[in-house]
Structure formats: structure tokens, C-alpha cells
N, C-alpha and C. Protein backbone atom coordinates (compact mmCIF):
# COMPACT_ATOMS: atom_id res chain seq x y z
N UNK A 1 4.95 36.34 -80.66
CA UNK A 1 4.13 36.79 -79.49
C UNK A 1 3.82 35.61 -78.54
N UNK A 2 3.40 36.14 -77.18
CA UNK A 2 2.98 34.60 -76.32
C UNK A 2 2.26 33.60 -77.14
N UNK A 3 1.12 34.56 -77.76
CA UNK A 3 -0.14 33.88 -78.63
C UNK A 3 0.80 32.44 -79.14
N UNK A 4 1.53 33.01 -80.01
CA UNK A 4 2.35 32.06 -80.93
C UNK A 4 2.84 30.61 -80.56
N UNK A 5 4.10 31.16 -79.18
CA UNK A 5 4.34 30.33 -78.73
C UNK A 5 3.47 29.39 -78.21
N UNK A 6 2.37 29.83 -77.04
CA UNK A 6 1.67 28.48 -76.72
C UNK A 6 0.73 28.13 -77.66
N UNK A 7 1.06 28.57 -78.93
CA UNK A 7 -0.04 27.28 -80.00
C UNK A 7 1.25 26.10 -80.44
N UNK A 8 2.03 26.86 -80.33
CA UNK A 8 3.57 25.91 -80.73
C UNK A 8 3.78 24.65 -79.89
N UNK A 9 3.49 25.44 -78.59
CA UNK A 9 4.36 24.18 -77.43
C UNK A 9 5.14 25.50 -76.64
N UNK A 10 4.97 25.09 -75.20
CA UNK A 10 5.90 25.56 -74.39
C UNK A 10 7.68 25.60 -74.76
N UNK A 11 8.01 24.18 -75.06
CA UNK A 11 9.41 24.02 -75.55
C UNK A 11 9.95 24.65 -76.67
N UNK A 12 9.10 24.65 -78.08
CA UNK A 12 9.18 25.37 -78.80
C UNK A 12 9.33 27.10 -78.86
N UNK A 13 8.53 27.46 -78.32
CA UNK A 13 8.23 28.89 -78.12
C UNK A 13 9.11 29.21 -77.23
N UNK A 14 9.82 28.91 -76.22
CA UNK A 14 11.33 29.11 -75.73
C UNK A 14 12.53 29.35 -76.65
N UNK A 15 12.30 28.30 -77.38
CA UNK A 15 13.89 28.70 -78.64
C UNK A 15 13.41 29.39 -79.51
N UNK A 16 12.25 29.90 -79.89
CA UNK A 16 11.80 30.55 -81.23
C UNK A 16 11.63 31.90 -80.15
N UNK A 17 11.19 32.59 -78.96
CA UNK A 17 11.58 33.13 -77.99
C UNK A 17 12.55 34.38 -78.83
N UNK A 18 13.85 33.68 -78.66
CA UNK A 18 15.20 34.66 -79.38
C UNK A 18 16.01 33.47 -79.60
């Protein structure tokens, strides 16, 4: 979910994304 990604990192949450 967005949630996810921006606890990750912007960069991260792009490749984890799909």
C-alpha cells in the first residue's frame, strides 16, 4: 500500500511497487 512504501523510502517503494 502507499502506507508501506513511504515508511520504506520513496526509492524503495517504487521497486517493491510491482
Amino acid at each position: 500500500m502507499s502506507t508501506e512504501d513511504r515508511k520504506r523510502g520513496k526509492k524503495a517503494g517504487r521497486g517493491k511497487k510491482k
